[in-house]
C-alpha atoms as a PDB file:
ATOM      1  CA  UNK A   1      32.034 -17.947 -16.863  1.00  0.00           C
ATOM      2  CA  UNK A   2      29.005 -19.186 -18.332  1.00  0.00           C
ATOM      3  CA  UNK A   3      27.928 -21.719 -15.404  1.00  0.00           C
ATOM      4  CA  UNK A   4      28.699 -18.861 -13.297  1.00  0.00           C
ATOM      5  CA  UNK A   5      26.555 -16.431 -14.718  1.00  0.00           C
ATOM      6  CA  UNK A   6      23.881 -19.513 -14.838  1.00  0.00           C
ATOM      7  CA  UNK A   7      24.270 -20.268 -11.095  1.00  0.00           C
ATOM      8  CA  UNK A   8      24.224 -16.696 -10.140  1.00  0.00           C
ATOM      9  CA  UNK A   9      20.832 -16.109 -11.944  1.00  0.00           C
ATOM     10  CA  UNK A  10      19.382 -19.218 -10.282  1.00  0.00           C
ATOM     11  CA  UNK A  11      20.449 -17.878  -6.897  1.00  0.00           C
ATOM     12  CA  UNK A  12      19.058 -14.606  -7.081  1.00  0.00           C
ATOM     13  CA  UNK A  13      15.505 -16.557  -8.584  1.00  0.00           C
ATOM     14  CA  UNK A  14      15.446 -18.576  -5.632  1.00  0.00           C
ATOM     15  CA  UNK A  15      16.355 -15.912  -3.429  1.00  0.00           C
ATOM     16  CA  UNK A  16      13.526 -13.776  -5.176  1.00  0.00           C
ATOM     17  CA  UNK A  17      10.675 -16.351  -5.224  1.00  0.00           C
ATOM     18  CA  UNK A  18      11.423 -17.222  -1.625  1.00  0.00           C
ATOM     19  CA  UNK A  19      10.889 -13.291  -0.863  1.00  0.00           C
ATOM     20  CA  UNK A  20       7.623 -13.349  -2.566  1.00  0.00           C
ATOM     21  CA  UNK A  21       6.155 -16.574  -1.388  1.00  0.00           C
ATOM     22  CA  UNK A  22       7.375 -16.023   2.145  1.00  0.00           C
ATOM     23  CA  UNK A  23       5.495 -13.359   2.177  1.00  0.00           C
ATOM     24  CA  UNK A  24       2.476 -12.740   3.814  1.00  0.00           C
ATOM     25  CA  UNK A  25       0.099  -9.862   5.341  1.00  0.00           C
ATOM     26  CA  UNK A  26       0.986  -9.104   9.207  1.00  0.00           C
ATOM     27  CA  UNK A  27      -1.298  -7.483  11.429  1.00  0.00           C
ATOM     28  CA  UNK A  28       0.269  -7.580  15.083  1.00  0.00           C
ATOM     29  CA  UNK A  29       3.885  -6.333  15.558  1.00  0.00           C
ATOM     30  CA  UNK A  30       6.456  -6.191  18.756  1.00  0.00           C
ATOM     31  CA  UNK A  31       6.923  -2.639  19.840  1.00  0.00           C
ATOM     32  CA  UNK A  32      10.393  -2.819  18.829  1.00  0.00           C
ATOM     33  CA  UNK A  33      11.524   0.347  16.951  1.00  0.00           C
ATOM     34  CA  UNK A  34      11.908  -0.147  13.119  1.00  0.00           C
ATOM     35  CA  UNK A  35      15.289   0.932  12.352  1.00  0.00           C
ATOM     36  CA  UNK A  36      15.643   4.439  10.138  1.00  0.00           C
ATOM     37  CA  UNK A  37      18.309   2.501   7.985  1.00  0.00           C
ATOM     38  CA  UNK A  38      15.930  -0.276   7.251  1.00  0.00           C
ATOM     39  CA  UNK A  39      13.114   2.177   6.282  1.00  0.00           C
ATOM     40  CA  UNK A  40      15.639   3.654   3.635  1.00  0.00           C
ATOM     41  CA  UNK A  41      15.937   0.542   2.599  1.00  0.00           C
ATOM     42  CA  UNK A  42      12.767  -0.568   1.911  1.00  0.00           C
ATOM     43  CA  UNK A  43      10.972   2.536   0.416  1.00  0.00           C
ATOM     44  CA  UNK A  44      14.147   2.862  -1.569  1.00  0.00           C
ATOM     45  CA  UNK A  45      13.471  -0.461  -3.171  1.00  0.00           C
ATOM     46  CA  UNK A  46       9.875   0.491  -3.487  1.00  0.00           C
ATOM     47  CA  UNK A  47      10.921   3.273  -5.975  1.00  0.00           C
ATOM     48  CA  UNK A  48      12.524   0.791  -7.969  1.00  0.00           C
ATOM     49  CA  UNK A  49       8.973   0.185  -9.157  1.00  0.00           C
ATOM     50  CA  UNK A  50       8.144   0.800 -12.658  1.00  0.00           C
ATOM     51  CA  UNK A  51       5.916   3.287 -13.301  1.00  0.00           C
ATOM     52  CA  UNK A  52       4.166   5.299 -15.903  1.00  0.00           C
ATOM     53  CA  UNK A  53       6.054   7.703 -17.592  1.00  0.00           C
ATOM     54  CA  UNK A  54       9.211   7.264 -15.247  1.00  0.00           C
ATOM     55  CA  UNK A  55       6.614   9.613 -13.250  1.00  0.00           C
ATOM     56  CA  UNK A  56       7.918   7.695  -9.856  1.00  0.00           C
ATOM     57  CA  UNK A  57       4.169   9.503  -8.681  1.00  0.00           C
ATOM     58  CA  UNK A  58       4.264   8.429  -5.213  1.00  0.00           C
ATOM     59  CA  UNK A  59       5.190  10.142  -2.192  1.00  0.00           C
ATOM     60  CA  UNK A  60       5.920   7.975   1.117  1.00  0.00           C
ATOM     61  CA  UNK A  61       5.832   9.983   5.226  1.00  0.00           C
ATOM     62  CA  UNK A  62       7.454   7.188   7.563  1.00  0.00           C
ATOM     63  CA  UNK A  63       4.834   7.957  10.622  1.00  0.00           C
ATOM     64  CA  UNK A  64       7.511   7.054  13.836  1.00  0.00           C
ATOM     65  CA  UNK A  65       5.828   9.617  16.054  1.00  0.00           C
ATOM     66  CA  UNK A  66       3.279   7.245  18.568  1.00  0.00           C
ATOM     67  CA  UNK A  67       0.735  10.178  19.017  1.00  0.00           C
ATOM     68  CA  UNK A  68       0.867  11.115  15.112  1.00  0.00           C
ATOM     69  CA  UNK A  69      -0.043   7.389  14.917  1.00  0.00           C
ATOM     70  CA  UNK A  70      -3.142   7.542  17.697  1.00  0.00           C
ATOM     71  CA  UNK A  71      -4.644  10.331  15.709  1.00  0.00           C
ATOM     72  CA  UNK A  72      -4.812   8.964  12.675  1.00  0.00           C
ATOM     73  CA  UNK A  73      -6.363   5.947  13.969  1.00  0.00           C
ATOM     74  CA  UNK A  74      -8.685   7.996  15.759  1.00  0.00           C
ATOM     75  CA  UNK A  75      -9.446   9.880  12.339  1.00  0.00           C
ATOM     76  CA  UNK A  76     -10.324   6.339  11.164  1.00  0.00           C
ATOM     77  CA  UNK A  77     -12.291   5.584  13.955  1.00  0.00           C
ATOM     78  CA  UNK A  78     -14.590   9.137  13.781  1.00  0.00           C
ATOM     79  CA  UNK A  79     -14.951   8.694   9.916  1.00  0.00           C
ATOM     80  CA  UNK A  80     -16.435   5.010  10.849  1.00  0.00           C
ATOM     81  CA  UNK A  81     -18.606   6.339  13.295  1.00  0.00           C
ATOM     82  CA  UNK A  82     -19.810   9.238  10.705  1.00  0.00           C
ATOM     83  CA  UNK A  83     -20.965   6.004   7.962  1.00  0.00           C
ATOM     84  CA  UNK A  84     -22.746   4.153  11.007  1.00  0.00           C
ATOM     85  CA  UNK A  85     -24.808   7.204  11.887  1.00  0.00           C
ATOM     86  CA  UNK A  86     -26.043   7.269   8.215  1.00  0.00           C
ATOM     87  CA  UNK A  87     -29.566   6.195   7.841  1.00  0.00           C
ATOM     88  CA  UNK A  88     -28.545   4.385   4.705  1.00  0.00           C
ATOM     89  CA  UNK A  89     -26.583   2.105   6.892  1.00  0.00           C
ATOM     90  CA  UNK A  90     -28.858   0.778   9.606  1.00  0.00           C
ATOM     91  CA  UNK A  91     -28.698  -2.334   8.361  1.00  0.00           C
ATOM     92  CA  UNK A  92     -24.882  -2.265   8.423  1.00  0.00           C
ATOM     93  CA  UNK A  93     -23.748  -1.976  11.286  1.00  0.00           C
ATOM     94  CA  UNK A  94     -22.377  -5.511  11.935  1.00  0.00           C
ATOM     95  CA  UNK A  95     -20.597  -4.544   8.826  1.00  0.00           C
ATOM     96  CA  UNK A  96     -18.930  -1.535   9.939  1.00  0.00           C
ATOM     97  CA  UNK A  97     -18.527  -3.538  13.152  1.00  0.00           C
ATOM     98  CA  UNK A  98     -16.236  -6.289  12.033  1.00  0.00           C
ATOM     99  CA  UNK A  99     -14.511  -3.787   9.655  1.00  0.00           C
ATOM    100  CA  UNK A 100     -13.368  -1.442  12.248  1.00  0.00           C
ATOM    101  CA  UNK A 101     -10.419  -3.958  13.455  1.00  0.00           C
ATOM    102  CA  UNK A 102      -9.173  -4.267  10.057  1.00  0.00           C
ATOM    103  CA  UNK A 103      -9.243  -0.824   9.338  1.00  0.00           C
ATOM    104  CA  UNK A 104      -7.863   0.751  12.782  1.00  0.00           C
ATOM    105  CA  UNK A 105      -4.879  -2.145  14.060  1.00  0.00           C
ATOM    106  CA  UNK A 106      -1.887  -0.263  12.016  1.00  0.00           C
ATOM    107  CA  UNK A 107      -2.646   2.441  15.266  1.00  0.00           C
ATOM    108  CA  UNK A 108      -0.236  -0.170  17.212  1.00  0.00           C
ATOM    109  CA  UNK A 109       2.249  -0.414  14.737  1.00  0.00           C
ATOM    110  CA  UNK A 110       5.387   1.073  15.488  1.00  0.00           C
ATOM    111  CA  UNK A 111       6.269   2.543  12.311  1.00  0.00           C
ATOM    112  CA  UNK A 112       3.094   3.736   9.602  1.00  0.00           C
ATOM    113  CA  UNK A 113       4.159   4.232   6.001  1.00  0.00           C
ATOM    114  CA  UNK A 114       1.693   6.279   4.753  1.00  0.00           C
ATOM    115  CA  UNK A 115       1.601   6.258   0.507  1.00  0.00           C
ATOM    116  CA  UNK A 116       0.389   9.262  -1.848  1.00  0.00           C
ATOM    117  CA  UNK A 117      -0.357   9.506  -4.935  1.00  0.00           C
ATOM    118  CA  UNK A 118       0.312  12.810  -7.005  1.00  0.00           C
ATOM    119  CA  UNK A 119      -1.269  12.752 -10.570  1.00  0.00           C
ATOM    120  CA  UNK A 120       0.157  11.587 -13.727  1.00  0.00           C
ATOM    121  CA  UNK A 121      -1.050  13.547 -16.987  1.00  0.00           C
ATOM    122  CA  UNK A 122       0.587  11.807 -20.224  1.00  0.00           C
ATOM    123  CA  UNK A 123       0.014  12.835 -23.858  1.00  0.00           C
ATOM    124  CA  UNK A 124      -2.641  10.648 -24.203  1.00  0.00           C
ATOM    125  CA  UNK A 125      -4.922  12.194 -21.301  1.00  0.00           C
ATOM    126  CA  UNK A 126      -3.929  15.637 -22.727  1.00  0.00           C
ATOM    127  CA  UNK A 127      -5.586  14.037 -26.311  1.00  0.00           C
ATOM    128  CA  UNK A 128      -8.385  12.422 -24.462  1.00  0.00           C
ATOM    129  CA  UNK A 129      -8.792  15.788 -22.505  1.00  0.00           C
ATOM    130  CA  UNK A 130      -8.924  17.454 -26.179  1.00  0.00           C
ATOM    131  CA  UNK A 131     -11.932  15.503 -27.432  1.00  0.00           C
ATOM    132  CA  UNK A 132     -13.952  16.748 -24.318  1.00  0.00           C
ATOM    133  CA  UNK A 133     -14.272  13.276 -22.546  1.00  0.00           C
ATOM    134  CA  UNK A 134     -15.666  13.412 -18.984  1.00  0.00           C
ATOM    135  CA  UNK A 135     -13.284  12.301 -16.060  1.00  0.00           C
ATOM    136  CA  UNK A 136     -15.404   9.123 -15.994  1.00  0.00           C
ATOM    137  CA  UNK A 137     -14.765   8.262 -19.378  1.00  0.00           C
ATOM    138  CA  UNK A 138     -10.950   8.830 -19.446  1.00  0.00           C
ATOM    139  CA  UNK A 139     -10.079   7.010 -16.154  1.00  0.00           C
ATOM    140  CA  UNK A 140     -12.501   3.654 -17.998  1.00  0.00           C
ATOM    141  CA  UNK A 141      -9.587   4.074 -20.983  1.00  0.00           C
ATOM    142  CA  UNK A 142      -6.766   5.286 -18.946  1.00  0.00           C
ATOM    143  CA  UNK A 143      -7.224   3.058 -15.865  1.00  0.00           C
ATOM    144  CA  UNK A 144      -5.280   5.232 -13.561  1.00  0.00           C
ATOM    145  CA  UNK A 145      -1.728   4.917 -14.488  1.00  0.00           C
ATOM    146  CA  UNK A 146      -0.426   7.051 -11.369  1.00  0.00           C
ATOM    147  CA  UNK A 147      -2.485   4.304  -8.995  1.00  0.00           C
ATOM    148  CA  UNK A 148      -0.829   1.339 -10.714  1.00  0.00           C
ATOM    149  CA  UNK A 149       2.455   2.982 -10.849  1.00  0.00           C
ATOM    150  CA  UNK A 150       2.036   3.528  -6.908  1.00  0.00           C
ATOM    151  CA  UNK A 151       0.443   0.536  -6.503  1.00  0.00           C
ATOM    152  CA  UNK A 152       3.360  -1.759  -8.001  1.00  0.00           C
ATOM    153  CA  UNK A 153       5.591   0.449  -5.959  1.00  0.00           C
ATOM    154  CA  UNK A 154       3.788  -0.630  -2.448  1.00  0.00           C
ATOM    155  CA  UNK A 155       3.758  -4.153  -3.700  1.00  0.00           C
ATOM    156  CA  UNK A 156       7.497  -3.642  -3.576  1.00  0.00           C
ATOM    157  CA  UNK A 157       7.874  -2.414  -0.418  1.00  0.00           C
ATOM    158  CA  UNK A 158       6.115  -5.295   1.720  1.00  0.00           C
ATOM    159  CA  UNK A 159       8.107  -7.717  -0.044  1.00  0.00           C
ATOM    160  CA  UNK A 160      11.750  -5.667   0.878  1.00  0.00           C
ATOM    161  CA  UNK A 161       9.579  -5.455   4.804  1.00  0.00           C
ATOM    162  CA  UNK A 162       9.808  -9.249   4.379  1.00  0.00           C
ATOM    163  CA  UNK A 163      12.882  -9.657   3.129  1.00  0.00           C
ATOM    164  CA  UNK A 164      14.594  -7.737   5.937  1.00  0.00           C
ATOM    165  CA  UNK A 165      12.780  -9.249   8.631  1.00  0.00           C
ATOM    166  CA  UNK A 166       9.953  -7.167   9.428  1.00  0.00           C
ATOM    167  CA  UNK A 167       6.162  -7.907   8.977  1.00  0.00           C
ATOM    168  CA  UNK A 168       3.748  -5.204   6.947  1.00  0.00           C
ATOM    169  CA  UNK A 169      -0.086  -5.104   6.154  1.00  0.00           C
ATOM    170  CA  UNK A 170      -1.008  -3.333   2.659  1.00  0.00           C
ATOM    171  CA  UNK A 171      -4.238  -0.957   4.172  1.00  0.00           C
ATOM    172  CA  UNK A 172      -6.855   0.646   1.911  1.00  0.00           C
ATOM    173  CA  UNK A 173      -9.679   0.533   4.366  1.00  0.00           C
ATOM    174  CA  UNK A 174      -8.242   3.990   6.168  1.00  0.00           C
ATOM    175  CA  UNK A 175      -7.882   5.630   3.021  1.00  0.00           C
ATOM    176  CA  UNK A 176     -12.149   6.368   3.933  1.00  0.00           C
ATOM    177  CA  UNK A 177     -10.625   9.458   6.123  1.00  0.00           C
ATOM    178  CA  UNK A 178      -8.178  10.388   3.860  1.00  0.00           C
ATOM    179  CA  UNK A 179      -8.829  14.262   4.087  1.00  0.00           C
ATOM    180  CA  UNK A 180      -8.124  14.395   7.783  1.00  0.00           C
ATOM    181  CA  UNK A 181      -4.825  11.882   7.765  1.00  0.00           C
ATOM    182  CA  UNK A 182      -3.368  14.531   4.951  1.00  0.00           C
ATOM    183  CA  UNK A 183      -4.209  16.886   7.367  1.00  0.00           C
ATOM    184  CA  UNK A 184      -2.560  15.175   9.998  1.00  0.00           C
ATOM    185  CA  UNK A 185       0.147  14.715   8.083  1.00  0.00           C
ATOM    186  CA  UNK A 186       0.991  18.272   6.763  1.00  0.00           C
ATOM    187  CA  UNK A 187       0.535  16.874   2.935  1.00  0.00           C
ATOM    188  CA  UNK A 188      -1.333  18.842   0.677  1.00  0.00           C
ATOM    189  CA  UNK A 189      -3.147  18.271  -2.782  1.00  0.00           C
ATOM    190  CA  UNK A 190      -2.207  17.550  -5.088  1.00  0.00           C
ATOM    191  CA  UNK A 191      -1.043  14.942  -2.938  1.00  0.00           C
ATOM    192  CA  UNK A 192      -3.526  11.791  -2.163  1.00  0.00           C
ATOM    193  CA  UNK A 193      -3.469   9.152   0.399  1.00  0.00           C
ATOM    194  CA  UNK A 194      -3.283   5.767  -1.395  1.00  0.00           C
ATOM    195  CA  UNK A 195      -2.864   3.127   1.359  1.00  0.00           C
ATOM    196  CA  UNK A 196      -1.431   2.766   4.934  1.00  0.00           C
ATOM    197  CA  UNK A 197       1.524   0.153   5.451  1.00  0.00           C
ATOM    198  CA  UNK A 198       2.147  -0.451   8.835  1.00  0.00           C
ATOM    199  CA  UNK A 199       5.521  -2.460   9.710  1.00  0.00           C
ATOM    200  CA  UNK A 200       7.152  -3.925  12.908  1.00  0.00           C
ATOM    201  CA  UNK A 201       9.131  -7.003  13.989  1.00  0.00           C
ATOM    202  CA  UNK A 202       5.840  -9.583  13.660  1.00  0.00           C
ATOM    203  CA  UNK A 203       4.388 -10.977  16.738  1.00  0.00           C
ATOM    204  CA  UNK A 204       2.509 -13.778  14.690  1.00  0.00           C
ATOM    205  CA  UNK A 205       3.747 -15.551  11.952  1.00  0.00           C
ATOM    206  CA  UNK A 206       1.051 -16.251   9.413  1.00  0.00           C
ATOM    207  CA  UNK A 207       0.891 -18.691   6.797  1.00  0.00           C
ATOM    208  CA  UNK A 208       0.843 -17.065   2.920  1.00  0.00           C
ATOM    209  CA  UNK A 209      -3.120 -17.429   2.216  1.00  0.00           C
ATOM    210  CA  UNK A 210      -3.860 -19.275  -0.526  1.00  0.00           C
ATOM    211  CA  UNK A 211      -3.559 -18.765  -3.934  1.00  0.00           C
ATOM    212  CA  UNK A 212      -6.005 -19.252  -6.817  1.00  0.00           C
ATOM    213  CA  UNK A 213      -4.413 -22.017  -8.741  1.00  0.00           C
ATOM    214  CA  UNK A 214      -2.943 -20.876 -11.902  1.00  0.00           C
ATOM    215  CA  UNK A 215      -4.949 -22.402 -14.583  1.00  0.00           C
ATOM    216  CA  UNK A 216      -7.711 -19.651 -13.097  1.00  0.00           C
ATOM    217  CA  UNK A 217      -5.431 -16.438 -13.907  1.00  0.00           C
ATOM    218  CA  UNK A 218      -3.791 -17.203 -16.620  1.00  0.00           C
ATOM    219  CA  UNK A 219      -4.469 -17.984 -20.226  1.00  0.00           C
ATOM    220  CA  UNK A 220      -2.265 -18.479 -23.073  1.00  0.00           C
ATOM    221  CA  UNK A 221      -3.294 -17.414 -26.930  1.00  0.00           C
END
């Protein structure tokens, strides 16, 4: 029973580690229709996450619709054109230039997962809170629990994308027009957009990128 247990274990690692380091960031997808069972699946393994307080304080809309889709990119595109028109960023604009691809391509994705946040308040805050501490000051000694929480929880569902055959892009660059995709969206505060994930069936197959070797990130003490 032993062995068994042992080769079990070492199946699932494999099986695990090949997820993970399979994985890697897609940005053009077939317009093949991303299943609604396969969606269940993978934001229901994203809320296997662990997260702070057992909170779960993320929120997921699965964006199918292809017009909902065109107007949020087009929210991104009018919020990009807002930042070039500011005088601060004349000399920008080749910035917000080769930006606006990155930010915009999940607009030909056939499925958009678009992640919220909704706030976490532990004991601790409400003690930090007590003392009179500015927002500024808590969020240096609190680091945003809710954000990590819903950021291990995204993490989570790329890697289940991968695993069942689909490619996905973790977005933060649309978050900029945030206000309007929640209004696109119907989702109200205390609500807040996080990230964009767009998935499909991948119509490239990209290599992992590569990886800071290890003595780099890690130290032992």
């Amino acid at each position: 029973l032993g062995d068994r247990v042992e080769a079990a274990g070492a199946a699932a690692d494999v099986s695990f580690a090949a997820a993970v380091e399979g994985r890697a960031s897609v940005r053009r997808y077939l317009p093949e229709a991303v299943r609604r069972v396969d969606v269940e699946r993978m934001v229901g393994l994203a809320t296997r996450a662990a997260s702070a307080g057992n909170a779960q304080s993320w929120r997921f809309v699965a964006v199918e619709d292809e017009a909902t889709r065109r107007r949020m990119k087009a929210a991104v595109d009018e919020k990009l054109d807002e930042m070039g028109a500011w005088p601060e960023t004349a000399d920008l604009r080749s910035e917000l230039r080769a930006v606006r691809g990155y930010a915009t391509f999940f607009g030909d994705a056939p499925l958009v997962i678009a992640v919220f946040a909704l706030p976490y308040v532990s004991r601790i805050d409400r003690v930090l809170a007590s003392r009179g501490l500015p927002d500024g000051d808590r969020d240096r000694l609190r680091q945003r629990p809710e954000i990590q929480s819903v950021g291990a929880a995204v993490q989570l569902l790329i890697t289940a994308a991968h695993a069942l055959g689909y490619g996905a892009c973790w977005m933060s660059a649309p978050v900029i027009a945030c206000e309007a995709i929640e209004r696109i969206l119907d989702v109200e505060p205390p609500a807040r957009l996080v990230a964009l994930v767009p998935v499909g069936r991948p119509a490239q197959s990209p290599p992992p990128r590569r990886r800071l070797p290890l003595a780099e990130v890690l130290r032992f003490r």
